[in-house]
Protein backbone atom coordinates (compact mmCIF):
# COMPACT_ATOMS: atom_id res chain seq x y z
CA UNK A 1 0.00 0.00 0.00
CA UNK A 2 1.28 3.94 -0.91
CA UNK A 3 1.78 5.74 2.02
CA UNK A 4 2.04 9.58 1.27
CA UNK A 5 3.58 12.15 4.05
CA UNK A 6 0.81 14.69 5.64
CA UNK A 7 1.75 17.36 8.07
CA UNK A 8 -1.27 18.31 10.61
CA UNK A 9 -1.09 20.34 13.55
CA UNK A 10 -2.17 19.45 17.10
CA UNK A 11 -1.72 19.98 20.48
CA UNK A 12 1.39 19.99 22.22
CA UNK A 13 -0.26 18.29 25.39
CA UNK A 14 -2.17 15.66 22.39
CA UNK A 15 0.99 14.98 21.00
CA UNK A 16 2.70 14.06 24.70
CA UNK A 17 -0.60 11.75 24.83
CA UNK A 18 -0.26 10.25 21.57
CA UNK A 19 4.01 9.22 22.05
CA UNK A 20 3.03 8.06 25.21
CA UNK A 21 0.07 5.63 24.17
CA UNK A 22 2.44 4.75 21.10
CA UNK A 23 5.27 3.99 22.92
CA UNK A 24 3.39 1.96 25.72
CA UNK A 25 2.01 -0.06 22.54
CA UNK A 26 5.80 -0.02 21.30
CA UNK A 27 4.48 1.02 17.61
CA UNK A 28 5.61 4.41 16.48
CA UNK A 29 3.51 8.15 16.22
CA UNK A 30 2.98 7.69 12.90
CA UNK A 31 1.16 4.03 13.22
CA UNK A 32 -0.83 4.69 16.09
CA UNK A 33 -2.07 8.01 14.21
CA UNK A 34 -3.02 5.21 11.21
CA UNK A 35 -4.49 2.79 13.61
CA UNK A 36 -6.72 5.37 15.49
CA UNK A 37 -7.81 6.67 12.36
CA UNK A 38 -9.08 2.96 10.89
CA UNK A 39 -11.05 2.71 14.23
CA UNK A 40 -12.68 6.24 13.60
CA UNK A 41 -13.38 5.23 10.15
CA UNK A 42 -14.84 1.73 11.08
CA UNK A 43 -17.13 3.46 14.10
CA UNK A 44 -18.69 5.85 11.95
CA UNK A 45 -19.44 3.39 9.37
CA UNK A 46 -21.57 0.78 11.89
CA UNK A 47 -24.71 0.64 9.27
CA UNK A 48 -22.72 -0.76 6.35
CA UNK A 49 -22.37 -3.81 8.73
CA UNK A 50 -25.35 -3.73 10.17
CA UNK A 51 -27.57 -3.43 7.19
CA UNK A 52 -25.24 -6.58 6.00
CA UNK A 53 -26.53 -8.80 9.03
CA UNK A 54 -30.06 -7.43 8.69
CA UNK A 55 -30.18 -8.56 4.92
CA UNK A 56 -28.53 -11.96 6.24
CA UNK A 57 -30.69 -12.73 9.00
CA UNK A 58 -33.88 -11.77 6.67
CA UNK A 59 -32.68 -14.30 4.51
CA UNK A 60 -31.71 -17.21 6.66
CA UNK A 61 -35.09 -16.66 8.61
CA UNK A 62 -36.34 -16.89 4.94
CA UNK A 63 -35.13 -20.49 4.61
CA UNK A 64 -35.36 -21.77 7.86
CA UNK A 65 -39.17 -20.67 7.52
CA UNK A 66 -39.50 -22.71 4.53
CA UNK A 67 -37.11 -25.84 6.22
CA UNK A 68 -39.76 -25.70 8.73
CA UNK A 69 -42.87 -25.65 6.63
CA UNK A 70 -41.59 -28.31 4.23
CA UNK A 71 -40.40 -31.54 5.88
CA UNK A 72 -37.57 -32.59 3.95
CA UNK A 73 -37.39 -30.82 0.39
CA UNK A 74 -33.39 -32.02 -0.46
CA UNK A 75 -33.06 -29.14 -2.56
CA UNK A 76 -33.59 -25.88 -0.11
CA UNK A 77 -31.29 -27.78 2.25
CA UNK A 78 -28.53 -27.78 -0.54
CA UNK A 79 -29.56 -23.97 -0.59
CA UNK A 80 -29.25 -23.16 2.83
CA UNK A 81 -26.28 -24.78 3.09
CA UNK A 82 -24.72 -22.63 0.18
CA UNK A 83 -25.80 -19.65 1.62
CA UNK A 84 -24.47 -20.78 4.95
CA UNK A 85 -21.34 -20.92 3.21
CA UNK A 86 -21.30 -17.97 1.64
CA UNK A 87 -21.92 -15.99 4.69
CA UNK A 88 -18.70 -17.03 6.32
């Protein structure tokens, strides 16, 4: 992956915060500014993944509706297995 060089400015007492919380997770300023970034990213991105598990369970409560209804049809099982599969 490119990395490309940014300057930013923040905080002298931020800074003391950040070399300390790097250095106590012995990675350096510039990866713990990457990593706390990624979390950011990921938190304020929660209803990609949770609109992903919605549209999952919908489906598997899909096909264990019809499992349920119809004793043993060999061919939805094959089905729900696939998409059992798929979802990992």
């Amino acid at each position: 992956m490119e990395s490309k060089r940014i300057q930013i400015r923040i905080p002298a007492r931020l800074l003391d915060q950040i070399d300390s919380l790097a250095q106590e997770n012995e990675i350096n300023r510039s990866q713990f500014i990457q990593n706390c970034i990624q979390v950011y990213i990921m938190e304020r991105e929660p209803h990609c993944l949770q609109e992903k598990l919605r549209v999952g369970y919908q489906i598997m409560a899909d096909l264990n509706l019809k499992l349920a209804e119809e004793d043993n049809d060999d061919g939805l099982l094959e089905h729900y297995e696939r998409q059992l599969a798929e979802a990992e």
